[in-house]
Every structure is written in C-alpha cells, then in structure tokens.
Protein backbone atom coordinates (compact mmCIF):
# COMPACT_ATOMS: atom_id res chain seq x y z
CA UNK A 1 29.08 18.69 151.88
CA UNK A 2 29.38 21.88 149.81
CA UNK A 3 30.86 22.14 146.37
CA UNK A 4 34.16 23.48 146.11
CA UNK A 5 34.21 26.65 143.86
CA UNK A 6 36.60 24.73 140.56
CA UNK A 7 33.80 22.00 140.74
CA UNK A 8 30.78 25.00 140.08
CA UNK A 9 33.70 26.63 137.94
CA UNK A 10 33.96 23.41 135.85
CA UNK A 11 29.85 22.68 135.67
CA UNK A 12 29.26 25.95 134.12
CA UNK A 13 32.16 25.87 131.58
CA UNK A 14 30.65 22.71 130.71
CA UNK A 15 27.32 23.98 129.93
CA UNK A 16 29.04 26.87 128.01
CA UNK A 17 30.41 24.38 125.99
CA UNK A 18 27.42 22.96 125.13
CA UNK A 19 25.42 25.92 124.78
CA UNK A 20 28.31 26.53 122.23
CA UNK A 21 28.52 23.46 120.37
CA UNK A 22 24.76 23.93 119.83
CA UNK A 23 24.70 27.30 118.27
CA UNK A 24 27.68 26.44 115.84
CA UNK A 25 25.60 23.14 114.43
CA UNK A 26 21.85 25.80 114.51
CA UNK A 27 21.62 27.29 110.86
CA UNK A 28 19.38 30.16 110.28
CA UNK A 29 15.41 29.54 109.31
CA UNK A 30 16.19 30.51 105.34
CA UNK A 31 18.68 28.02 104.80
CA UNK A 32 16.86 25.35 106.29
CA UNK A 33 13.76 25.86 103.95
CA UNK A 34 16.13 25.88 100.70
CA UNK A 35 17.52 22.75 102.37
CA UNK A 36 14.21 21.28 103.13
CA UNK A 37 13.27 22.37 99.35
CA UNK A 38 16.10 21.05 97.52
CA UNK A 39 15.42 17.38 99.24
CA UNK A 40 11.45 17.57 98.42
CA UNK A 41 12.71 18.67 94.76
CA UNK A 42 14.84 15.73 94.76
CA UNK A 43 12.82 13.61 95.86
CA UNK A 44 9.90 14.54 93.49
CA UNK A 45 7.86 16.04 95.83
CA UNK A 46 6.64 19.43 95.92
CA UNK A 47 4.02 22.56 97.48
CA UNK A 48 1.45 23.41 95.51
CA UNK A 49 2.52 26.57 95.65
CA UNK A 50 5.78 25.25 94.17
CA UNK A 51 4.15 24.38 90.85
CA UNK A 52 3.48 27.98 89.56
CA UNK A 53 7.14 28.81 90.85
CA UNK A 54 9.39 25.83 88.76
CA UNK A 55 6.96 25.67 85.91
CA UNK A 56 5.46 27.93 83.54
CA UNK A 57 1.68 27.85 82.52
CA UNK A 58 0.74 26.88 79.08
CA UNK A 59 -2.63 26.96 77.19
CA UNK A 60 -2.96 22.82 77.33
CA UNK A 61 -2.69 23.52 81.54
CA UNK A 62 -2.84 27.46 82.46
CA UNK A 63 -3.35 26.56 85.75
CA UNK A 64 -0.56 24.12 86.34
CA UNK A 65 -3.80 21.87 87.63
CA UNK A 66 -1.20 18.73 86.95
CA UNK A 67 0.46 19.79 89.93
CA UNK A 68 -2.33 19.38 92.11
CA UNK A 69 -2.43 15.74 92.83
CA UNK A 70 0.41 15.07 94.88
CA UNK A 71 -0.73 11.71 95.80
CA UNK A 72 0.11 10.27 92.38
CA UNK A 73 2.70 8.10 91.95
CA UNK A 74 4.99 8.16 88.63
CA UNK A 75 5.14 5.72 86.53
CA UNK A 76 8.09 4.63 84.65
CA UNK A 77 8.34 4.39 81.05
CA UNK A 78 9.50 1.32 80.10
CA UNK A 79 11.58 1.74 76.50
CA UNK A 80 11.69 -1.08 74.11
CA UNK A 81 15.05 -2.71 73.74
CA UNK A 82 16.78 -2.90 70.43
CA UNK A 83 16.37 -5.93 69.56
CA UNK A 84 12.42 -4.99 69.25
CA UNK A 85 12.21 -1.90 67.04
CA UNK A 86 12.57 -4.14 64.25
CA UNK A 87 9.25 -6.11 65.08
CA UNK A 88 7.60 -2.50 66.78
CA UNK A 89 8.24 -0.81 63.09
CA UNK A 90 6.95 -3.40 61.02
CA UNK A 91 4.02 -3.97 62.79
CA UNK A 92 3.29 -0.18 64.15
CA UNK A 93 0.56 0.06 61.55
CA UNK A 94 -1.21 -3.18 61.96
CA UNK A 95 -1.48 -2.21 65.88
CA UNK A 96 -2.74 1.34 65.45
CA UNK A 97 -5.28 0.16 63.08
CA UNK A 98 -6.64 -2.78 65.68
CA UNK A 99 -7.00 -0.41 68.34
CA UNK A 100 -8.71 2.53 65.93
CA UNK A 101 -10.76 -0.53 65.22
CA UNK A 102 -11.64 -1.21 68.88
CA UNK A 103 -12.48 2.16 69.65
CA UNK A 104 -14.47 2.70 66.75
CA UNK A 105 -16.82 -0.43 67.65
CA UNK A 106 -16.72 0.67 71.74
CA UNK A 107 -17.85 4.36 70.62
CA UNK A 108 -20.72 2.89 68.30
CA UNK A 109 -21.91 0.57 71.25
CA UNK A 110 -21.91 3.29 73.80
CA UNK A 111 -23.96 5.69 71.16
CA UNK A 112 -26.55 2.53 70.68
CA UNK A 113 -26.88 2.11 74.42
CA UNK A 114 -27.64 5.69 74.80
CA UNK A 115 -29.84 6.41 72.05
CA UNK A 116 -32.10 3.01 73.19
CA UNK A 117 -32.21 4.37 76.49
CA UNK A 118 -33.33 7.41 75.22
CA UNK A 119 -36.33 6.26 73.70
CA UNK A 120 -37.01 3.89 75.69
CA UNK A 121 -37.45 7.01 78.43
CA UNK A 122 -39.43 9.03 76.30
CA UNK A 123 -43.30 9.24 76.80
CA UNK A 124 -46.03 8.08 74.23
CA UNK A 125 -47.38 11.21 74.36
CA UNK A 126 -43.80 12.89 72.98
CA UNK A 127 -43.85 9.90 70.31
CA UNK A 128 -46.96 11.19 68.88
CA UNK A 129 -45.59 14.89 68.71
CA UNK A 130 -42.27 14.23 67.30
CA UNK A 131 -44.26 12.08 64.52
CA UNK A 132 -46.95 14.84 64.03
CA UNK A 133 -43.68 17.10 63.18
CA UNK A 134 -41.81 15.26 61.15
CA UNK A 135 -44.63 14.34 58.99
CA UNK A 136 -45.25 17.97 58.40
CA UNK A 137 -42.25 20.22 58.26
CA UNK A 138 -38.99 19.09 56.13
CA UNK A 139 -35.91 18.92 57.08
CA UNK A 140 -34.63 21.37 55.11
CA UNK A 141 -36.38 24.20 57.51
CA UNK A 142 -34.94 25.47 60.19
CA UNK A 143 -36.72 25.41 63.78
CA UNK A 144 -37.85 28.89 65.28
CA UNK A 145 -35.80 30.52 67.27
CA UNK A 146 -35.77 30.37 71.67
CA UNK A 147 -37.37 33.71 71.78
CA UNK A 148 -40.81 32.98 70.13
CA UNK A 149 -40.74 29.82 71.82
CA UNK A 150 -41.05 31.97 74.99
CA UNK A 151 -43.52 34.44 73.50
CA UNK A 152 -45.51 31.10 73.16
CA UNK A 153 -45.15 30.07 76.42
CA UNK A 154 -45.80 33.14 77.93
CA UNK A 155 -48.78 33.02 76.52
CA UNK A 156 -49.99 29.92 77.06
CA UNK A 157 -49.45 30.49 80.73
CA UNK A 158 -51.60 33.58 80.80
CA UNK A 159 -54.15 31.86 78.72
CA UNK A 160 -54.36 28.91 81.12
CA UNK A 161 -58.08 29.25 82.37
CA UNK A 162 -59.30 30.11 78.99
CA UNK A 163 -61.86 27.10 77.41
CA UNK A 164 -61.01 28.43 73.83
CA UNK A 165 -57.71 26.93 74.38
CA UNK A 166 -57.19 23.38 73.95
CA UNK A 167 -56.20 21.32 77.29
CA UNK A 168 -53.48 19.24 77.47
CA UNK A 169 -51.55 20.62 74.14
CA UNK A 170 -48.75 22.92 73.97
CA UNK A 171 -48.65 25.72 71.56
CA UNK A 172 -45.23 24.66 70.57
CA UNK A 173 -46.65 21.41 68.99
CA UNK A 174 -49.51 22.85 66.88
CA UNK A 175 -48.61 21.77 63.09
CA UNK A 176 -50.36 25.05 61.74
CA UNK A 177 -48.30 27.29 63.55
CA UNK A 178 -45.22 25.59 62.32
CA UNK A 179 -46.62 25.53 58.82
CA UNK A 180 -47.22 29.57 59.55
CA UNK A 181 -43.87 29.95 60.79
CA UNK A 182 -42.67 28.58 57.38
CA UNK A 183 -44.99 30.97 54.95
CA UNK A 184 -43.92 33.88 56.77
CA UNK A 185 -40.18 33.02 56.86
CA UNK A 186 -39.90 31.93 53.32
CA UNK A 187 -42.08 34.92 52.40
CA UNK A 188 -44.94 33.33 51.03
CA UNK A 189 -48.99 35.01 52.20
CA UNK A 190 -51.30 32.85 53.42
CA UNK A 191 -54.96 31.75 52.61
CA UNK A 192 -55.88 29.73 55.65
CA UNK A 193 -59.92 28.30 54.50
CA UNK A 194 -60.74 26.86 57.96
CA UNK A 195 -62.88 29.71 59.04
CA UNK A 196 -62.22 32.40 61.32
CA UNK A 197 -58.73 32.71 63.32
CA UNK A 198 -58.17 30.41 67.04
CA UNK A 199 -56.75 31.45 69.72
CA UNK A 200 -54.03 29.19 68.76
CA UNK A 201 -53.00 30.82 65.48
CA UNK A 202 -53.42 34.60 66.83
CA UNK A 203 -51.16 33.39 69.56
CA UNK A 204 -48.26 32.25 66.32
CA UNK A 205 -49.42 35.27 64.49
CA UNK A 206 -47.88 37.21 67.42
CA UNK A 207 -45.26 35.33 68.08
CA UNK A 208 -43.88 35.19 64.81
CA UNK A 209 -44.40 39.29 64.95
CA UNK A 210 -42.65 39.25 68.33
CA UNK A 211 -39.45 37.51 67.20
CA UNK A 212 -39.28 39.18 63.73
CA UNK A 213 -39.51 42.28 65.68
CA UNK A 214 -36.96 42.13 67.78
CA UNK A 215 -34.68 40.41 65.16
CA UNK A 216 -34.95 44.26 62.87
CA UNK A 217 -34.23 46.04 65.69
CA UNK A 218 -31.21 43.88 66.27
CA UNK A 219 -30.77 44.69 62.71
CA UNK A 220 -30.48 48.57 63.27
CA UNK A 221 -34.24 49.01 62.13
CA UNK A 222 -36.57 51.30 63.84
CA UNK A 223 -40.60 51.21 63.13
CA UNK A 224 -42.59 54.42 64.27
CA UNK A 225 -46.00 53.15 63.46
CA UNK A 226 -47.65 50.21 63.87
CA UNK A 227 -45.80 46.56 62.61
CA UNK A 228 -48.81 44.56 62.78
CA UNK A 229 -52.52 45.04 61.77
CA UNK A 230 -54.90 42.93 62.74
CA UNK A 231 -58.50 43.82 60.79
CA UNK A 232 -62.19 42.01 62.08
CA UNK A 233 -65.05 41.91 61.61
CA UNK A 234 -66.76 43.08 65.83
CA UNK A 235 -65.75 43.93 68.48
CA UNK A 236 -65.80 40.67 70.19
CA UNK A 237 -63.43 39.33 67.77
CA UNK A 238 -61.09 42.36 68.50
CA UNK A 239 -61.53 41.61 72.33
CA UNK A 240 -60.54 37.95 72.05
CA UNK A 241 -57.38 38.91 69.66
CA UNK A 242 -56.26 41.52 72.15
CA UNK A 243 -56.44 39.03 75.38
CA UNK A 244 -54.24 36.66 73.09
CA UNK A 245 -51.71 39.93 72.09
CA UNK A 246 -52.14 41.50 75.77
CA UNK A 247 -49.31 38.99 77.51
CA UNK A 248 -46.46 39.73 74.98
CA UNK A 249 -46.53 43.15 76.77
CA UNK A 250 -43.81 41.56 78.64
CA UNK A 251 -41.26 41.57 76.24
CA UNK A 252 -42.11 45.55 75.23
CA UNK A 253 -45.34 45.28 72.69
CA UNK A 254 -48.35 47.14 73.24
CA UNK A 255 -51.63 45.95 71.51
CA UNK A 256 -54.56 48.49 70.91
CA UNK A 257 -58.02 47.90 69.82
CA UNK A 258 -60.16 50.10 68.21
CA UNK A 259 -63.67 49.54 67.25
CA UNK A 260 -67.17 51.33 67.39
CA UNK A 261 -68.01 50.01 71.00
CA UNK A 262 -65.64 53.20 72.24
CA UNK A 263 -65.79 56.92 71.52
CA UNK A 264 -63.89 58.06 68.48
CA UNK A 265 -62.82 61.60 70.51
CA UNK A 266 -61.48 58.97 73.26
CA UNK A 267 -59.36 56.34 70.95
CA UNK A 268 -57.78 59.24 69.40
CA UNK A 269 -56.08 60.84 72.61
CA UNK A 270 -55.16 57.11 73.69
CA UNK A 271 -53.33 56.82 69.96
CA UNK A 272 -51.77 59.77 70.95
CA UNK A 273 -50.04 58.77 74.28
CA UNK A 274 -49.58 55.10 73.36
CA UNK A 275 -47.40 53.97 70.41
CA UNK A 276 -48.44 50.46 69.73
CA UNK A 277 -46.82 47.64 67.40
CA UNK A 278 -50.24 45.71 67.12
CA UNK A 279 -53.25 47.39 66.09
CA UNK A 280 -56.53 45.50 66.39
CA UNK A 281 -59.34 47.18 64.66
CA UNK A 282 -62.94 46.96 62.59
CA UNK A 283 -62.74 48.29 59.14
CA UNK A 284 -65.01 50.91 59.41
CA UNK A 285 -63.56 52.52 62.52
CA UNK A 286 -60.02 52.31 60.83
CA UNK A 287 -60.93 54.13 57.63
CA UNK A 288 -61.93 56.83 59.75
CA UNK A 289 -58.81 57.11 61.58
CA UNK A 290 -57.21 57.24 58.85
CA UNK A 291 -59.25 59.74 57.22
CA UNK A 292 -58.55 61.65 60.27
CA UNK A 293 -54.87 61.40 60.25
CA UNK A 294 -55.19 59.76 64.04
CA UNK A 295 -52.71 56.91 62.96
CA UNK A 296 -50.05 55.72 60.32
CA UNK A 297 -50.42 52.30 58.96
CA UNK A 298 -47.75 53.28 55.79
CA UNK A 299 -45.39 50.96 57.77
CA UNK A 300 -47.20 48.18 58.49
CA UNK A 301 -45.19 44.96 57.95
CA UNK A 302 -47.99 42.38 58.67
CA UNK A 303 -51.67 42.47 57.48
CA UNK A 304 -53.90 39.74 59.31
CA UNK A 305 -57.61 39.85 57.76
CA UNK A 306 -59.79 37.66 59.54
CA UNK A 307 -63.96 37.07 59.42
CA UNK A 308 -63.79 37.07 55.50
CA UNK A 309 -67.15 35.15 54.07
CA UNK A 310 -69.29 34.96 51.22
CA UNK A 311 -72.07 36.66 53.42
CA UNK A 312 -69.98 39.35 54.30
CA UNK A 313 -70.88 41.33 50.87
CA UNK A 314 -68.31 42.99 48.87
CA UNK A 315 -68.59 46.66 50.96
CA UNK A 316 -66.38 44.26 53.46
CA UNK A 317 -63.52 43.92 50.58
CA UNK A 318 -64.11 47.22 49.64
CA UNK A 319 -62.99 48.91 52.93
CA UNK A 320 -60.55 46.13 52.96
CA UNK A 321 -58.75 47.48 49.59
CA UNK A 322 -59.06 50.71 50.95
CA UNK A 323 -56.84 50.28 54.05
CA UNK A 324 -54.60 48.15 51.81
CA UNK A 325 -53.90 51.48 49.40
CA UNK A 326 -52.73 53.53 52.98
CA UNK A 327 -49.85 50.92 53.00
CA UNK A 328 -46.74 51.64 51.03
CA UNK A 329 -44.89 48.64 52.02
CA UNK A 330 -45.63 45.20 51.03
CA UNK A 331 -46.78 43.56 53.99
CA UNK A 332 -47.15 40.17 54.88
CA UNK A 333 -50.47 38.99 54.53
CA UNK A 334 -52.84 36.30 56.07
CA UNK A 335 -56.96 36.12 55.15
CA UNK A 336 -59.22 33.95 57.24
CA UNK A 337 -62.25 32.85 55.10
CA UNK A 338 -64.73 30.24 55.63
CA UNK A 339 -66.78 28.66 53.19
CA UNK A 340 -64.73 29.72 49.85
CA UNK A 341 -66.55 28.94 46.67
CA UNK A 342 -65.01 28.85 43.26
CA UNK A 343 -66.84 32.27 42.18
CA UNK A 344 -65.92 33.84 45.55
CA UNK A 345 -62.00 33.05 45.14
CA UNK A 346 -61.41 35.65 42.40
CA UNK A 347 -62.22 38.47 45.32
CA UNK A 348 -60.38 36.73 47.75
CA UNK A 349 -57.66 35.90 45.78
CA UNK A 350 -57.41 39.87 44.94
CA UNK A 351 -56.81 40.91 48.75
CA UNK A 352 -53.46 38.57 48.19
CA UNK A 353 -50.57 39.29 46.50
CA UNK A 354 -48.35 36.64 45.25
CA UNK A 355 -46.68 34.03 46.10
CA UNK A 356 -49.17 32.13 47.75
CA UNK A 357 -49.64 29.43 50.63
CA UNK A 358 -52.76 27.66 50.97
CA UNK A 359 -53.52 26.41 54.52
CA UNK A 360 -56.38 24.60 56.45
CA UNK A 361 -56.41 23.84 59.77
CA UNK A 362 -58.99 21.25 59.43
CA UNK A 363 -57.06 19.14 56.98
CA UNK A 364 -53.54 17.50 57.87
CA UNK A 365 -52.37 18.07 54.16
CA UNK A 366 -51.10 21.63 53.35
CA UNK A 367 -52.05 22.52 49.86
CA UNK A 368 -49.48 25.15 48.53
CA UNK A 369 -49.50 27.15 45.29
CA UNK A 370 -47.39 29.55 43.95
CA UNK A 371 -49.59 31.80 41.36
C-alpha cells in the first residue's frame, strides 16, 4: 500500500530535524584543536612542536630537548613535613658530607679500574718505549707539536723500502731525535760525536725545520733565501740527505743539492727558477756559488755540518768558516764528527758558538755543557 503524502511529509521533516540538531552540536575545526589543546595541556601532555611554543629556550636547554621524551612519567616531589626540618637541618651537613664521601671513593674506584685496564691492554713493545722516554726527556719539556709528528711519518712511509732505516722502529720513538728536538727548542747547538749523520737524525733535522717553519710564517715571518743548510762532505752523502728531505715536499719545501757531480752553468739556472728552503751542498761547490752571487745564504736559520774528522785536514774547516762569515744571522748549528780527540776539539769547538749540547747516539747518557 502506498504512503500517504503527511506520512513522506512527516519522514522528511524528521530528517530535517536531525540534519539540524547535528549541525547546531558540529563546532568548527579551530575550536576543536584549542579544545583538544587545552585538555592535552591539562593533562600534561603535549606536541613536540608545542615545546618551543609554551616555553622559551635557555642556554642550560636551547633546544627545549627536555621536551622530547614524552614517554616520561613525572614524579612527585615528596616535601618533608614539619615536624622533620628540625632533624633535616641539624643533620644536612653530616648527610652531604657521607655522600661527597661516597662519590669520592666510587670516582677513585672507577679511575683504578680504568687505568689497570689500560695497562693491562698495552703491548710490551709500547712498555719499552714509554720507559726509553721517560728515562730520557724530563718532564718539564714539552712534547713536539702534531705537525712534525706528521713530517715524521710522512717520511717514514716514503722511506719504507730503504735498509738504512731501521725495521720495526718508529721515528717518533728515537731518543736522539727527542734529545734534538730539545737543543734546538731551548736554543742550545749541538756536537753530536757518533760519526756521520743517519737517516734517522736528517729525517728530525727536517722535521724540526719543517715545523719551525711553518710556526714563523704563522708568526708573520717571511724567508727569501734558504732556512736550512745542510754542508757534506760527496756527493753521495748529499744524495742520501736529499731522498730523506725529498718527501716533506708535501707540505711546501723544496730541497736542492748541489755538488761537483753536475755542471756549475746548469745548477745556476735551476737556483734561478726554484726557491728552495733546504740547501744540500759540498763546500767547495758552495763557495763558488757564493762567489758567484748564484745564491743567498745571509738568512740561513739552521747550519747542519756533517762528515767532520780528524782526516779531513783543516782546508775542510777552512771553507767551513768561510761559508759561516756569508751568514749574518746566528743560525742554529749541528756538527757531525767522528773520532774527536782532545787536540782536535779546539777546531771543532770553533765551528760552534755557545751554548753548547753534547750528544752521542751511541751512548744512552746525554752529556751537556754549557761553555
């Protein structure tokens, strides 16, 4: 049977009604988020976005990171009643001394554990080192700096292959180049009586050179001529010095050799195009550079004289004081002699100003003097 038209009338006034009844209760989407943020504000839970917005950053917390665990739960802080400030006062004292106390002997346990952990990790062969150091530098030294420890390094790793180097040894560990460190920091020449230089002390030489290099040009100082000069006796030596010197090219020094094995006419247009900050040379061959006005050496800072011996004759000191006289700075000197007699010392002792270090790298006592 079909509806009447009042029951359809009274179906869809009824879902007007409704429809009605719904839209009056509906608020809008912006009051229902201040809603929905005033309960989670109330109830102590908030965005993370919220953090930055109701608090201010500080410099304890600029990032408001104690906002970003919103799992954790607060705890209450319980207040002590009245009738126990009188005990909490007179015994506030006693307390925070106990637990200083117990801190104090948890700290010192925790520093024991480490430090026996430590050496019980650490290799014989580092035991040995760390003993061969302390026996012979003082505490009162400082340690060379991070750069010459890589000029070291560098060098070692270039040097590898070579058999003049010892196997097995780092450069960093070698007592004489520490000793060396400390003459030239402290200002003090050196005498080293062992014999001619290794490939482990021309690798300190440079080094040291390297780093005291670049700390005077950190300084503001500029050098246009050579900072180090490195005088022996052949041209072998002068080879073997300049494969030592050749790696520290790296960090911007360029080593030349000069010697009588090469055409005067050809190391003079190479001086010419090359500025270098070690110069390796014979004493003969320098002199006559000089002579000839082919290079400066009034600036050198470091004078390394190496092959000195009682059989070399006094024509070898001669040309010696010679190329000493072209310097008007006082540079830093180091003579390698072997087999030093008491009537040879006077002549050595005159290629060294003063004061003095006396070094051997045969002996593990360092001899100094100051005369």
């Amino acid at each position: 049977m079909p509806k009447g038209e009042d029951a359809i009338i009274r179906k869809k006034n009824k879902s007007l009604r409704k429809k009605l009844r719904s839209d009056s209760a509906k608020v809008s989407n912006r009051i229902a988020a201040i809603i929905a943020q005033k309960k989670r504000r109330q109830s102590g839970k908030r965005r993370m976005c919220q953090g930055m917005c109701f608090s201010l950053p500080t410099p304890e917390d600029p990032f408001n990171e104690k906002y970003m665990n919103l799992d954790s739960k607060k705890t209450k802080k319980v207040w002590p009643s009245k009738k126990d400030n009188n005990l909490t006062e007179n015994g506030s004292d006693a307390s925070q001394n106990k637990r200083k106390a117990n801190s104090d002997h948890k700290s010192n346990e925790k520093n024991q554990k480490k430090k026996a952990r430590v050496e019980k990790e650490s290799t014989p062969s580092d035991e040995k080192s760390t003993k061969k150091l302390n026996t012979n530098i003082s505490t009162d030294v400082g340690c060379p700096s991070k750069f010459l420890i890589s000029c070291l390094k560098t060098v070692q790793d270039t040097m590898r292959d070579d058999e003049a180097f010892e196997r097995g040894k780092h450069l960093f560990f070698d007592s004489w180049g520490f000793e060396y460190w400390r003459c030239y920091t402290s200002g003090k020449h050196v005498l080293e009586t062992s014999g001619c230089a290794t490939m482990e002390q021309i690798a300190w030489i440079g080094s040291t050179a390297v780093d005291s290099i670049t700390n005077k040009e950190n300084d503001g100082e500029s050098f246009t001529g050579p900072y180090l000069l490195f005088i022996v006796p052949s041209q072998e030596k002068a080879a073997e010095v300049r494969a030592v010197c050749k790696p520290l090219k790296a960090f911007g020094i360029h080593t030349v050799s000069l010697h009588p094995g090469a055409s005067i006419d050809h190391q003079i247009q190479g001086l010419k195009t090359c500025e270098p900050e070690f110069l390796i040379c014979t004493p003969d061959r320098l002199v006559e550079l000089v002579s000839m006005d082919a290079v400066d050496i009034s600036g050198v800072r470091s004078l390394i004289i190496d092959g000195l011996e009682c059989s070399s004759g006094d024509a070898y000191i001669d040309s010696i004081k010679s190329i000493q006289q072209h310097i008007s700075v006082d540079p830093h000197t180091v003579v390698f002699c072997s087999g030093l007699t008491d009537a040879y010392l006077p002549a050595v002792s005159s290629l060294l100003p003063t004061p003095m270090c006396r070094l051997s790298r045969d002996r593990t006592i360092v001899n100094k003097s100051a005369t």
